[in-house]
PDB file of N, CA and C in Angstrom:
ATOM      1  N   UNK A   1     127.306  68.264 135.114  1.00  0.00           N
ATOM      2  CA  UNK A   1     127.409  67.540 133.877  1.00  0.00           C
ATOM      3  C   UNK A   1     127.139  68.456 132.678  1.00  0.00           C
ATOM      4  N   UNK A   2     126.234  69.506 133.099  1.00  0.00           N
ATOM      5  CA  UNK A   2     125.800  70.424 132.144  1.00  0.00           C
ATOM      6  C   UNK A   2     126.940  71.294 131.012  1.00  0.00           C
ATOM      7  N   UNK A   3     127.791  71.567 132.472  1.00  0.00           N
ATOM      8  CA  UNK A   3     129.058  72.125 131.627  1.00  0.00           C
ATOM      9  C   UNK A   3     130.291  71.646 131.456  1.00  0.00           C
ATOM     10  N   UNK A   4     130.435  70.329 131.372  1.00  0.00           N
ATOM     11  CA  UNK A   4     131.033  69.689 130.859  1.00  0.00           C
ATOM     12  C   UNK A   4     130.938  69.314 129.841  1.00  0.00           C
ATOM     13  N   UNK A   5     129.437  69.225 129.468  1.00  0.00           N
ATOM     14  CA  UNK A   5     129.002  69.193 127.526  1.00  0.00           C
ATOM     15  C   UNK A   5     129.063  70.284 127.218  1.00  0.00           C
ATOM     16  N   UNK A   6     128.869  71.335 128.149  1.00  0.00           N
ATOM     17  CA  UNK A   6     129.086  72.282 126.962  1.00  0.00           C
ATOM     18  C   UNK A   6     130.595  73.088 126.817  1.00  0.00           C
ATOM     19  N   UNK A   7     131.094  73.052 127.732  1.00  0.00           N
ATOM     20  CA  UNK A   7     132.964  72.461 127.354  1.00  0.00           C
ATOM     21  C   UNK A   7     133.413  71.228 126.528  1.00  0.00           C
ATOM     22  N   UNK A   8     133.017  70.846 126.273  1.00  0.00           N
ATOM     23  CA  UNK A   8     133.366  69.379 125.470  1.00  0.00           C
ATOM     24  C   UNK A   8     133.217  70.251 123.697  1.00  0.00           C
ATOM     25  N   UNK A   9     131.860  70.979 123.618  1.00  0.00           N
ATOM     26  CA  UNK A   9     131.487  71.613 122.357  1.00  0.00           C
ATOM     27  C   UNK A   9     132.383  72.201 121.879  1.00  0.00           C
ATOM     28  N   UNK A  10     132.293  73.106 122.795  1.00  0.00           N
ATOM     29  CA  UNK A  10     133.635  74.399 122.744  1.00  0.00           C
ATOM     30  C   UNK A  10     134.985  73.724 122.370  1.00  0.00           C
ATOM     31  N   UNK A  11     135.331  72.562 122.598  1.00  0.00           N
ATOM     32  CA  UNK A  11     136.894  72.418 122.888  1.00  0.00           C
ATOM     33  C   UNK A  11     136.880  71.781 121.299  1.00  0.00           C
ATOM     34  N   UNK A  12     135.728  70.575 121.199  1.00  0.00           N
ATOM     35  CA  UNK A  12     135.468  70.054 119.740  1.00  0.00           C
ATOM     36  C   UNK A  12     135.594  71.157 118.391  1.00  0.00           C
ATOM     37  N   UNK A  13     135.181  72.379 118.828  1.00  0.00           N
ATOM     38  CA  UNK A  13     135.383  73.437 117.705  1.00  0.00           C
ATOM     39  C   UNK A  13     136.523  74.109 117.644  1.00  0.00           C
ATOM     40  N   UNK A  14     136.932  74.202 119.336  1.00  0.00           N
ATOM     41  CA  UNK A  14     138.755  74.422 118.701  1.00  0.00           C
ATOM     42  C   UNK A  14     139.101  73.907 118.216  1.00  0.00           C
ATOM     43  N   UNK A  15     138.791  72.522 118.383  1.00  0.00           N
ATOM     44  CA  UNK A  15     139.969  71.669 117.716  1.00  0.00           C
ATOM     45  C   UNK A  15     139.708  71.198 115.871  1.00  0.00           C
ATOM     46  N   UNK A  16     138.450  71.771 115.576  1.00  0.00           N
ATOM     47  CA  UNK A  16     138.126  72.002 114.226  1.00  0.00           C
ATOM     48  C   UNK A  16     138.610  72.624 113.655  1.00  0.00           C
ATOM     49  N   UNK A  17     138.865  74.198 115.076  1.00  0.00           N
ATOM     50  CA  UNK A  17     140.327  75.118 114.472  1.00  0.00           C
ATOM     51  C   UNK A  17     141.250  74.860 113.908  1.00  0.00           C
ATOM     52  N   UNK A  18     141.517  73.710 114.974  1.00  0.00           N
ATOM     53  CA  UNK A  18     143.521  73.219 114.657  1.00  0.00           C
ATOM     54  C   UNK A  18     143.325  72.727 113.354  1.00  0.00           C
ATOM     55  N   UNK A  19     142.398  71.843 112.577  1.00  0.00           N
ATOM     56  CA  UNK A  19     142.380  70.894 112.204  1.00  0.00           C
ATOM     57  C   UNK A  19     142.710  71.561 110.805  1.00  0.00           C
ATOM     58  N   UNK A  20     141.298  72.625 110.675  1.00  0.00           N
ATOM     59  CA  UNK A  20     141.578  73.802 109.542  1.00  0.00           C
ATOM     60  C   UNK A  20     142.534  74.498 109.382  1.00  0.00           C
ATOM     61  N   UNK A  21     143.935  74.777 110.698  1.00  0.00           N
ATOM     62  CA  UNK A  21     144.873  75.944 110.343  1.00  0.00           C
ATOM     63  C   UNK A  21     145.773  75.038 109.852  1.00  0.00           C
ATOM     64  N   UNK A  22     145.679  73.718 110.588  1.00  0.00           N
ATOM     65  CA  UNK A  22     146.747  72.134 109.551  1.00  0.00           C
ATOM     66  C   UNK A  22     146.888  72.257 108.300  1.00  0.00           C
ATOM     67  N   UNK A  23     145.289  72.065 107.554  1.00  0.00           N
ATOM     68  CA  UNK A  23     145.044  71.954 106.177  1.00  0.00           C
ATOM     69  C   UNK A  23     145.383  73.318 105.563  1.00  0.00           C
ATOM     70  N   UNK A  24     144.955  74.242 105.923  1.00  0.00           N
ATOM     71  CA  UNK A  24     144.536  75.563 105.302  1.00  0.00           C
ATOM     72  C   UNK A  24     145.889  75.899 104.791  1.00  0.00           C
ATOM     73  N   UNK A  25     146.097  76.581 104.112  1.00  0.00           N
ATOM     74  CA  UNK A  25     148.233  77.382 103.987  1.00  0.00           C
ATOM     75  C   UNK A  25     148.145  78.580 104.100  1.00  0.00           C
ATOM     76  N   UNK A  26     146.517  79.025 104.962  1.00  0.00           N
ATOM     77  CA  UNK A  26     146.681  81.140 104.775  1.00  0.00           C
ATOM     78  C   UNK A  26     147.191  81.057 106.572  1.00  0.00           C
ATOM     79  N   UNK A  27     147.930  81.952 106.452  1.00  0.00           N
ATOM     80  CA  UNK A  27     148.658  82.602 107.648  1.00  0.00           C
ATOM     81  C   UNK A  27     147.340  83.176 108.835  1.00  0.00           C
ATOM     82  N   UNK A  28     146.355  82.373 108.901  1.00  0.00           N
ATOM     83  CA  UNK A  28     144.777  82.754 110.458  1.00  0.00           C
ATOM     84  C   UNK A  28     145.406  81.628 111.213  1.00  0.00           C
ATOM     85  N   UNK A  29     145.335  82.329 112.780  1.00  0.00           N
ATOM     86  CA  UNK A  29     145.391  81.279 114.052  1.00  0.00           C
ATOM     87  C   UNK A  29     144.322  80.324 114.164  1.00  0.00           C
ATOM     88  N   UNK A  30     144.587  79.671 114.234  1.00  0.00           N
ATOM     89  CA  UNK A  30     143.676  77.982 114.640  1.00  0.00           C
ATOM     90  C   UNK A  30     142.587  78.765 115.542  1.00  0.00           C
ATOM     91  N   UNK A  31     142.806  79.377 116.554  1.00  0.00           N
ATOM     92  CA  UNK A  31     141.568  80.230 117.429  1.00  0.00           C
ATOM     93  C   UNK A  31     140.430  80.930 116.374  1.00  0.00           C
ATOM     94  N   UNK A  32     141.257  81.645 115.507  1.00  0.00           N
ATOM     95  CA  UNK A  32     140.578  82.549 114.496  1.00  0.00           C
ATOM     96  C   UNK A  32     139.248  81.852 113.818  1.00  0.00           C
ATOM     97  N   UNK A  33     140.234  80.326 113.504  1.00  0.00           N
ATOM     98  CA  UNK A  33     138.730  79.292 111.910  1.00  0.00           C
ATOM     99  C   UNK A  33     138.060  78.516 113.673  1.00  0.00           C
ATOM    100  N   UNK A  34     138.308  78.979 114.557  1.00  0.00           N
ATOM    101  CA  UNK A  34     137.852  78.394 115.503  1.00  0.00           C
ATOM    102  C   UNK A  34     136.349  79.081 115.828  1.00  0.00           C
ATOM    103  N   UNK A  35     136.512  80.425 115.972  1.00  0.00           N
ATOM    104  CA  UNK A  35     135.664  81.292 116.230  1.00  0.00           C
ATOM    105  C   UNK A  35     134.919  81.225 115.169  1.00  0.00           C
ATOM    106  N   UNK A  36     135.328  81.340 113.941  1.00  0.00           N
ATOM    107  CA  UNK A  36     134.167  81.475 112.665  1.00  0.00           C
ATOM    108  C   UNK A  36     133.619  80.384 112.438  1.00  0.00           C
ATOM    109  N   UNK A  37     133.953  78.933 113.186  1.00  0.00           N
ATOM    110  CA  UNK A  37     133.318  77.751 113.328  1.00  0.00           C
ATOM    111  C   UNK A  37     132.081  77.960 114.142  1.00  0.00           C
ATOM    112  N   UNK A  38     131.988  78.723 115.407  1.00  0.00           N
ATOM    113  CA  UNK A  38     131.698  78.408 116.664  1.00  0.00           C
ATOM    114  C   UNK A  38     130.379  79.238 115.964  1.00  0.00           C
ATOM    115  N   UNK A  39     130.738  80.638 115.102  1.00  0.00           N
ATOM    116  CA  UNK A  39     129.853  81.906 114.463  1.00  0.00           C
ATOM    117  C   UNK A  39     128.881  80.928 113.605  1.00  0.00           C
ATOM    118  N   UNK A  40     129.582  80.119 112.561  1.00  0.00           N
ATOM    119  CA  UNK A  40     128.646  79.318 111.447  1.00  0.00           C
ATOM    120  C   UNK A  40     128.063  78.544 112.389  1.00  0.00           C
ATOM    121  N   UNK A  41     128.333  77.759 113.430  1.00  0.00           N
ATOM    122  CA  UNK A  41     127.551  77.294 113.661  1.00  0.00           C
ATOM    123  C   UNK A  41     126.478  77.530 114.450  1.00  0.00           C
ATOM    124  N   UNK A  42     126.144  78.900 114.975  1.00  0.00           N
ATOM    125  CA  UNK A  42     125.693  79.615 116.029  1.00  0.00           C
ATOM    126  C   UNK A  42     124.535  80.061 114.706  1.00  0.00           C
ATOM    127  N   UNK A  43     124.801  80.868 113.845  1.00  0.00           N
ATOM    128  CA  UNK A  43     124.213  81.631 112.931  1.00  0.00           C
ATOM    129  C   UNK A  43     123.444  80.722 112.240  1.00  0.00           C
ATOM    130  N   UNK A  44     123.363  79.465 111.729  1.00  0.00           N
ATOM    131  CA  UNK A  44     122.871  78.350 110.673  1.00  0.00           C
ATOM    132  C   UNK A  44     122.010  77.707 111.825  1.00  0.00           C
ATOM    133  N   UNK A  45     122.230  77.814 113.565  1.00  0.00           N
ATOM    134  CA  UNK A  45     121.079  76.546 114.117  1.00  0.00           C
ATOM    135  C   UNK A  45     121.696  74.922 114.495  1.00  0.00           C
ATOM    136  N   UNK A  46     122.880  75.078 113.948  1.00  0.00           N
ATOM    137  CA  UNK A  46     123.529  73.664 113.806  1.00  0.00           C
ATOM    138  C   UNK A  46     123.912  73.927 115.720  1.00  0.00           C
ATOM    139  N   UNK A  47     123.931  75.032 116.172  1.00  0.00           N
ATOM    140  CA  UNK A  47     124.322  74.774 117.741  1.00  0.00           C
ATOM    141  C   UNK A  47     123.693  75.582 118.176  1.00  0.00           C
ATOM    142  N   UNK A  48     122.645  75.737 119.574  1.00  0.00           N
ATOM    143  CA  UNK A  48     122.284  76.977 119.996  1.00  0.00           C
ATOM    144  C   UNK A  48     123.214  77.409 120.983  1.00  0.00           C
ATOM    145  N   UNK A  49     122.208  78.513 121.171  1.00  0.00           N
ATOM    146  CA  UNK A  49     122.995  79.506 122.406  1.00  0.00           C
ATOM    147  C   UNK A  49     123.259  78.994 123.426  1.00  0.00           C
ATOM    148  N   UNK A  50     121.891  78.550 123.948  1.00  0.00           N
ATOM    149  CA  UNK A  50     121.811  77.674 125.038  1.00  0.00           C
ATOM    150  C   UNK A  50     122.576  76.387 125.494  1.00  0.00           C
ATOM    151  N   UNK A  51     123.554  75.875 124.330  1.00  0.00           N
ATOM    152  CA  UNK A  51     124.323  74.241 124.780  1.00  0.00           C
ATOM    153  C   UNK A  51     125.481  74.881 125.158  1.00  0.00           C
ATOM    154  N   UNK A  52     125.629  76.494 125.080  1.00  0.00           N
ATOM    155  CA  UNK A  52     127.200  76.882 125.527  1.00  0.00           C
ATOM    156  C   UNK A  52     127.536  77.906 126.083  1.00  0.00           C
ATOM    157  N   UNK A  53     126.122  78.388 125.871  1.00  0.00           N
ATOM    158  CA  UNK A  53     125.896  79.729 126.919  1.00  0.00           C
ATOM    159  C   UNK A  53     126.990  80.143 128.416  1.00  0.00           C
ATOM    160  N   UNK A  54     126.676  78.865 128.837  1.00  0.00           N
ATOM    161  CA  UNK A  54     126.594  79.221 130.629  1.00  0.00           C
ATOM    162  C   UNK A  54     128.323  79.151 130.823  1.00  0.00           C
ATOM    163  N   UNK A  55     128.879  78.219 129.736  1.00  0.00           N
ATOM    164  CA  UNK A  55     130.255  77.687 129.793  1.00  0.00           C
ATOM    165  C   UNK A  55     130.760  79.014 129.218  1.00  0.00           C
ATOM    166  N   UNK A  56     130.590  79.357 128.251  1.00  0.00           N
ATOM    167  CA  UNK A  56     130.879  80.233 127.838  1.00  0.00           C
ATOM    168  C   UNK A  56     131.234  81.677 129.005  1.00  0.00           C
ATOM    169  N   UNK A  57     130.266  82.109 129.511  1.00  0.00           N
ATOM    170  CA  UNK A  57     130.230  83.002 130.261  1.00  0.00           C
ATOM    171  C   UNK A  57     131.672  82.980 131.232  1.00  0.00           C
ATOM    172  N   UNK A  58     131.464  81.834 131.504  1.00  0.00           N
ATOM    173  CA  UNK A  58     132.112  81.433 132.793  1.00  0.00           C
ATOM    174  C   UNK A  58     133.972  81.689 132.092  1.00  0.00           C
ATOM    175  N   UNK A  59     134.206  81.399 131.130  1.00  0.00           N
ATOM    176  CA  UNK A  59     135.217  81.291 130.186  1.00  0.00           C
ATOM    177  C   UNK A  59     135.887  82.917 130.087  1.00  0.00           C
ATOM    178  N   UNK A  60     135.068  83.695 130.004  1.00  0.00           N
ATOM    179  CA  UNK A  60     134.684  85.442 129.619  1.00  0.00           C
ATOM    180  C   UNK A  60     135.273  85.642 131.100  1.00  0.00           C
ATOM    181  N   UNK A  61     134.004  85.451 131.764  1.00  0.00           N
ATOM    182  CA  UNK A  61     134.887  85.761 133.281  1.00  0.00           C
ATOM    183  C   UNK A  61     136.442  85.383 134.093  1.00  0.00           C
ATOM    184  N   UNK A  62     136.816  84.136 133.591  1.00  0.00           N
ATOM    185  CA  UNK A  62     138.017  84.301 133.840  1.00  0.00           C
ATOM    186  C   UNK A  62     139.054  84.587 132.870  1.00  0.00           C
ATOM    187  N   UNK A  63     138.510  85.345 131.992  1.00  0.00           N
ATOM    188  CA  UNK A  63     139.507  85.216 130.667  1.00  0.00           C
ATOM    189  C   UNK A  63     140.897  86.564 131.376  1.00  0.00           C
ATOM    190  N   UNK A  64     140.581  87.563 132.176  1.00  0.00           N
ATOM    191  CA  UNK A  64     141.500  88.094 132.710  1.00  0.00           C
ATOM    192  C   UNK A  64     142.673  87.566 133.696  1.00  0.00           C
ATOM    193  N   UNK A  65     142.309  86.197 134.286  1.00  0.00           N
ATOM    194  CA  UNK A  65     143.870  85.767 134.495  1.00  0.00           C
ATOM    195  C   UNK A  65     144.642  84.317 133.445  1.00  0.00           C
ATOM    196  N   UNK A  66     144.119  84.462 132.386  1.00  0.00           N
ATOM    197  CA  UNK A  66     145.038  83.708 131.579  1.00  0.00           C
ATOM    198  C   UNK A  66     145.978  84.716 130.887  1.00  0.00           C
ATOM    199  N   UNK A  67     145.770  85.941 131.153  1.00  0.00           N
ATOM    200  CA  UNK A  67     146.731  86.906 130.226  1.00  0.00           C
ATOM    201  C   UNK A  67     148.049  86.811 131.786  1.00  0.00           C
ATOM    202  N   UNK A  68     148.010  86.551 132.442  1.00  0.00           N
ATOM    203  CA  UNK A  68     149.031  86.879 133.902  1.00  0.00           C
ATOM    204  C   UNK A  68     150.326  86.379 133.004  1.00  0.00           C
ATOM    205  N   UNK A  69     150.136  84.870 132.521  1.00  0.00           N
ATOM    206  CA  UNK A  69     151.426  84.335 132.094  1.00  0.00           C
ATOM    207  C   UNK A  69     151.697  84.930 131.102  1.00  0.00           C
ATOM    208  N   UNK A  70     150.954  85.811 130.005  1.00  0.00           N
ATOM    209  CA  UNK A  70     152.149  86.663 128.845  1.00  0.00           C
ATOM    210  C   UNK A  70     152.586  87.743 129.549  1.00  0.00           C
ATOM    211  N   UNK A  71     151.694  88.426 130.545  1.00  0.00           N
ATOM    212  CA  UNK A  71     152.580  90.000 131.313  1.00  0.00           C
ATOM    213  C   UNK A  71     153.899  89.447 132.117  1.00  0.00           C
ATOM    214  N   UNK A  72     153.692  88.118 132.620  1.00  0.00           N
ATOM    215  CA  UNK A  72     155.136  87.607 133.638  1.00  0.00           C
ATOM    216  C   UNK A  72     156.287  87.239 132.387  1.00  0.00           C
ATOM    217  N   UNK A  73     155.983  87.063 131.032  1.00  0.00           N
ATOM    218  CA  UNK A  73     156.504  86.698 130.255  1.00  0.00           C
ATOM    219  C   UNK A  73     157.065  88.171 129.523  1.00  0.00           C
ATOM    220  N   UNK A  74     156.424  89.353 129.542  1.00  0.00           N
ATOM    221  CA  UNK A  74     157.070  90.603 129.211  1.00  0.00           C
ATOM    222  C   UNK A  74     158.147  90.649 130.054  1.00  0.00           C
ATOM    223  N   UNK A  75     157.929  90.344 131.742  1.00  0.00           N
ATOM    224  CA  UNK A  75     158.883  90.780 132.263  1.00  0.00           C
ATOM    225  C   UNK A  75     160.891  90.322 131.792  1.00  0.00           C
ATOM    226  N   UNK A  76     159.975  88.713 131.344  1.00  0.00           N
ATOM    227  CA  UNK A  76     161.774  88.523 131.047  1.00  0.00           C
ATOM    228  C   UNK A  76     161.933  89.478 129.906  1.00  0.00           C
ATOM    229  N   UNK A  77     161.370  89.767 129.305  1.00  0.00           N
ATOM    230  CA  UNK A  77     161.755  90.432 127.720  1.00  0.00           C
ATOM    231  C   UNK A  77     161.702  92.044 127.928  1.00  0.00           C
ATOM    232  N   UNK A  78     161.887  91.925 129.251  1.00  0.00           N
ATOM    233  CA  UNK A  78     162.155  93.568 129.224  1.00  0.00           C
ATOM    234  C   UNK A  78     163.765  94.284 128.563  1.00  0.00           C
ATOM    235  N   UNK A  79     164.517  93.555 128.457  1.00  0.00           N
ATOM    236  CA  UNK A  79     165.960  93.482 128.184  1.00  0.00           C
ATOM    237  C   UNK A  79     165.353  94.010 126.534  1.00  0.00           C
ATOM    238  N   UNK A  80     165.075  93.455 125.982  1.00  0.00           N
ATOM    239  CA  UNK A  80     164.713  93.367 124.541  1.00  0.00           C
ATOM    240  C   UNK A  80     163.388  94.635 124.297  1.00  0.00           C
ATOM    241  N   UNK A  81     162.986  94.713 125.097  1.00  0.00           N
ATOM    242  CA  UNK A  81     161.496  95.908 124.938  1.00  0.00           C
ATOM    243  C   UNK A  81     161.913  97.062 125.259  1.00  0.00           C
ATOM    244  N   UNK A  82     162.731  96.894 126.501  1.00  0.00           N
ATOM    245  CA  UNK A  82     163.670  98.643 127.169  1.00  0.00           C
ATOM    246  C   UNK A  82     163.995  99.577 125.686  1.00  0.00           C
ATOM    247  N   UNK A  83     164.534  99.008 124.463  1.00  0.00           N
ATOM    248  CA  UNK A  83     165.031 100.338 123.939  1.00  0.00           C
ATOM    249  C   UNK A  83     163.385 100.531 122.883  1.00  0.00           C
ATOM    250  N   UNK A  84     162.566 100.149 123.235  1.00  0.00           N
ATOM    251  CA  UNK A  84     161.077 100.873 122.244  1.00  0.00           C
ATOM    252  C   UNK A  84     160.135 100.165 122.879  1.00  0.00           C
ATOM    253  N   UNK A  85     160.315 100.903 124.308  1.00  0.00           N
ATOM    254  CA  UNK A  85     158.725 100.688 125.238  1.00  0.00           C
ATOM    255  C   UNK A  85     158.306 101.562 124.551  1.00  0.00           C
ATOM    256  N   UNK A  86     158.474 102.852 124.672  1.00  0.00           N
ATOM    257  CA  UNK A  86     157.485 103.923 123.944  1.00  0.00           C
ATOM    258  C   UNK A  86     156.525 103.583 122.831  1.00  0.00           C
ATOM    259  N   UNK A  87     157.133 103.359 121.834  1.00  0.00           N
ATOM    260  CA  UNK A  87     156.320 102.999 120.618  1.00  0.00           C
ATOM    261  C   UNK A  87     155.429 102.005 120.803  1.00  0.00           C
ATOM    262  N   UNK A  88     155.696 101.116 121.526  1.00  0.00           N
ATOM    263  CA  UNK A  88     155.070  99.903 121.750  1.00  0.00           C
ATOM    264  C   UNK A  88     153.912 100.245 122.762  1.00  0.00           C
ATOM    265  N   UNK A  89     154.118 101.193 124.051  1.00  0.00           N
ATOM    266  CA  UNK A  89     153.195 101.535 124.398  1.00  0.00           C
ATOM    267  C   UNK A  89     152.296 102.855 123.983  1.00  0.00           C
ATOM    268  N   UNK A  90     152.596 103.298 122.774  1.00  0.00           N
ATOM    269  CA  UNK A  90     151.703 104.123 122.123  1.00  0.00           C
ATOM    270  C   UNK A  90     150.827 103.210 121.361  1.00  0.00           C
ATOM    271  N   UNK A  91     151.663 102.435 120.145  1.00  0.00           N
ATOM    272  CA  UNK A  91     151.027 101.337 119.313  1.00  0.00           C
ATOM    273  C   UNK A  91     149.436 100.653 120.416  1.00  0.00           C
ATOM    274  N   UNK A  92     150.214 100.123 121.736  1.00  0.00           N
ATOM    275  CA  UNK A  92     149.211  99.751 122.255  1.00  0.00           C
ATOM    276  C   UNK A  92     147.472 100.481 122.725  1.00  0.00           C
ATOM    277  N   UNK A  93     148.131 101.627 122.856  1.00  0.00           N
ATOM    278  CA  UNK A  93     147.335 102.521 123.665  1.00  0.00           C
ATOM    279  C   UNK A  93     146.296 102.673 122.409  1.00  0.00           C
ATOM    280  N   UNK A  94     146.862 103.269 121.338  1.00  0.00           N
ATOM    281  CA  UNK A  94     146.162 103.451 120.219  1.00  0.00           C
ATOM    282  C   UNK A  94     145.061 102.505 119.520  1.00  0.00           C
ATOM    283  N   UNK A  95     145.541 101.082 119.557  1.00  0.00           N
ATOM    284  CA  UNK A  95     144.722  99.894 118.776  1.00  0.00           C
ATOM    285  C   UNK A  95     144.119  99.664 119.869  1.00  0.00           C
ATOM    286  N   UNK A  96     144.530  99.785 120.853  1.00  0.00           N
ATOM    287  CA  UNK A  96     142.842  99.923 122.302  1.00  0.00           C
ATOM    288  C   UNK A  96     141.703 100.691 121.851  1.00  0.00           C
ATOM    289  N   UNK A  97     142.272 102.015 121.935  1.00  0.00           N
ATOM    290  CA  UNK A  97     141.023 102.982 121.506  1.00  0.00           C
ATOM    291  C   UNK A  97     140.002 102.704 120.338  1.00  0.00           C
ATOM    292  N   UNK A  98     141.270 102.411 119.259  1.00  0.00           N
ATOM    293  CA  UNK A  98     140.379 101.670 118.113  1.00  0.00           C
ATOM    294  C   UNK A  98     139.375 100.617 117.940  1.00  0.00           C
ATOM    295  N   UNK A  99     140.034  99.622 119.059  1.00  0.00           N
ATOM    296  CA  UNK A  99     138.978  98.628 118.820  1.00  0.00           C
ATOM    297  C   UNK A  99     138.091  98.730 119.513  1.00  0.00           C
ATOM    298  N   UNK A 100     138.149  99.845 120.609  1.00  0.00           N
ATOM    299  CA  UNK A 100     137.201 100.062 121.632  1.00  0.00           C
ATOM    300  C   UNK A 100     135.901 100.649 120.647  1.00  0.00           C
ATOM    301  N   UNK A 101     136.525 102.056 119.811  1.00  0.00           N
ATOM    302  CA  UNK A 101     135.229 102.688 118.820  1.00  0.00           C
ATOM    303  C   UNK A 101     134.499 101.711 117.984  1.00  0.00           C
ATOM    304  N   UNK A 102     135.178 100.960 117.401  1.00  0.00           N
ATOM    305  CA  UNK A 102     134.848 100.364 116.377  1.00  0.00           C
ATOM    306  C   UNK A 102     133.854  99.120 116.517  1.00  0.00           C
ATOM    307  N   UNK A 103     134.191  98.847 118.236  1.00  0.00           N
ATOM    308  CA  UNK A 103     133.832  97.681 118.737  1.00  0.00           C
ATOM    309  C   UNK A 103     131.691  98.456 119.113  1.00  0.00           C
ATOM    310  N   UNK A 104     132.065  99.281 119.851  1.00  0.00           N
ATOM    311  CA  UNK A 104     130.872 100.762 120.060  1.00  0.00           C
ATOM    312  C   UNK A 104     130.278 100.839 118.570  1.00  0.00           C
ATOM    313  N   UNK A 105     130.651 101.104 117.649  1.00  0.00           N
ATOM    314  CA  UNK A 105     129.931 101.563 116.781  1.00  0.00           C
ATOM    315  C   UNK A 105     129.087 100.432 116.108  1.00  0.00           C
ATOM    316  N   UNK A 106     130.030  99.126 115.952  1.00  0.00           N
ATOM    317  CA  UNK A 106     129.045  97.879 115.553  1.00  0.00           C
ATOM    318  C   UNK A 106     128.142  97.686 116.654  1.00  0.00           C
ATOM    319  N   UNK A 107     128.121  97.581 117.864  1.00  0.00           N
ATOM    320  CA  UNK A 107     127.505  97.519 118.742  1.00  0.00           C
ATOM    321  C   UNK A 107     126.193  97.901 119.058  1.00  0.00           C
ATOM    322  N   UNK A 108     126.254  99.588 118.416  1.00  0.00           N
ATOM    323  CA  UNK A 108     125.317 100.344 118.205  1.00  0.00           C
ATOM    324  C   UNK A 108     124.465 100.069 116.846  1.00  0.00           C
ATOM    325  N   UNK A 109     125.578  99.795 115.897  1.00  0.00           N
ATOM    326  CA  UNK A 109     124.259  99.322 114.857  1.00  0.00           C
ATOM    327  C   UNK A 109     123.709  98.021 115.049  1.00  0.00           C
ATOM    328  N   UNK A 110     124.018  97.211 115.377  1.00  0.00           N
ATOM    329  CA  UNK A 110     122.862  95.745 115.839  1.00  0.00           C
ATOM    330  C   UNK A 110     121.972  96.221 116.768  1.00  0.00           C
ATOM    331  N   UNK A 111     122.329  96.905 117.959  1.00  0.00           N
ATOM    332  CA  UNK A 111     121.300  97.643 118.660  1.00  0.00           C
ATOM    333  C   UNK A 111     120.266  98.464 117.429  1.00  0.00           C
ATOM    334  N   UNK A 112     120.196  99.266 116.948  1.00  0.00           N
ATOM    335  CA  UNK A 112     119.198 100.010 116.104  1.00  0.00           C
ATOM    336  C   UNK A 112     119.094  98.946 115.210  1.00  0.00           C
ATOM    337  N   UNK A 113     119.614  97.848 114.477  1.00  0.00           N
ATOM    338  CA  UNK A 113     118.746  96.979 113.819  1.00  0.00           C
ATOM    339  C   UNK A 113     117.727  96.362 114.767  1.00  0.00           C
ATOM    340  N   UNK A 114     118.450  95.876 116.025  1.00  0.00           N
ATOM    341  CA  UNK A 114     117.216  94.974 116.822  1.00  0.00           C
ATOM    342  C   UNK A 114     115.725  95.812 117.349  1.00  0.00           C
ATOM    343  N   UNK A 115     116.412  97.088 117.240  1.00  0.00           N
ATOM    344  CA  UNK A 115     115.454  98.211 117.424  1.00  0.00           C
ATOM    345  C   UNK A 115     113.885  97.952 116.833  1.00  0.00           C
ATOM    346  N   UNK A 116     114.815  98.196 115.212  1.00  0.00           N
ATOM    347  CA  UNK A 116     113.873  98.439 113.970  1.00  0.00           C
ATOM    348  C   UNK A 116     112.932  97.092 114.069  1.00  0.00           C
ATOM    349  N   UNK A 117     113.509  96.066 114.054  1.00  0.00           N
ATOM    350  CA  UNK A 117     113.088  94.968 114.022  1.00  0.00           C
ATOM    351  C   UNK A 117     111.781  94.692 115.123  1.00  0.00           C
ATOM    352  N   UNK A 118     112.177  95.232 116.453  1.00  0.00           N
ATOM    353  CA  UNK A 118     110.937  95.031 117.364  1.00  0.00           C
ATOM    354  C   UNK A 118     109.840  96.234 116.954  1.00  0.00           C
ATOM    355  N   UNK A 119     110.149  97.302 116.709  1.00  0.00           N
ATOM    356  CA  UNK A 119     108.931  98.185 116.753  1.00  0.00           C
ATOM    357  C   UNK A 119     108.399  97.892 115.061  1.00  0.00           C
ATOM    358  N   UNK A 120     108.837  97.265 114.280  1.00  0.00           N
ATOM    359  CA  UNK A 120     107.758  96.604 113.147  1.00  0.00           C
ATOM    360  C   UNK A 120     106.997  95.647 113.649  1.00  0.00           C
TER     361      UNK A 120
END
């Protein structure tokens, strides 16, 4: 029952997503005001960690076979990708690395804030 409320949360704030990318007229995915819902409300107290934690996790862990249906979906569009795989798999290769550093470097500074924070 546990994680069924806390799937129920989660799905209630997507759908706060949808609700905002309806109204809104700026060009962000419904996932996007979804996440900065899920952030405000994580950051302000209005939801803890704990009502979505466990669902959450579980979500993370299978998040590698919901991508199966866009790679089976490259395959038809290989007709259309054949004349600039290259670029496309440089483009890719590249904004990996990037978000990989960038992802590392914020990473590292909340680490040395939480640092600072315990040894005061």
């Amino acid at each position: 029952m546990k994680f069924l409320r806390q799937f129920c949360i989660i799905l209630f704030i997507s759908f706060l997503g949808e609700l905002l990318h309806s109204i809104m007229p700026l060009p962000v995915p419904a996932s996007v005001y979804g996440l900065a819902l899920m952030l405000l409300c994580l950051c302000t107290g209005i939801l803890k960690q704990e009502q979505v934690s466990e669902t959450a996790d579980f979500l993370i862990e299978i998040m590698p076979v919901m991508f199966i249906p866009a790679a089976a979906g490259l395959l038809d569009s290989w007709p259309v990708l054949q004349p600039i795989w290259l670029p496309v798999i440089f483009i890719t290769v590249l904004t990996t690395i990037l978000v990989m550093a960038v992802t590392g470097q914020v990473t590292q500074h909340i680490r040395r804030k939480e640092n600072k924070k315990e040894n005061e």
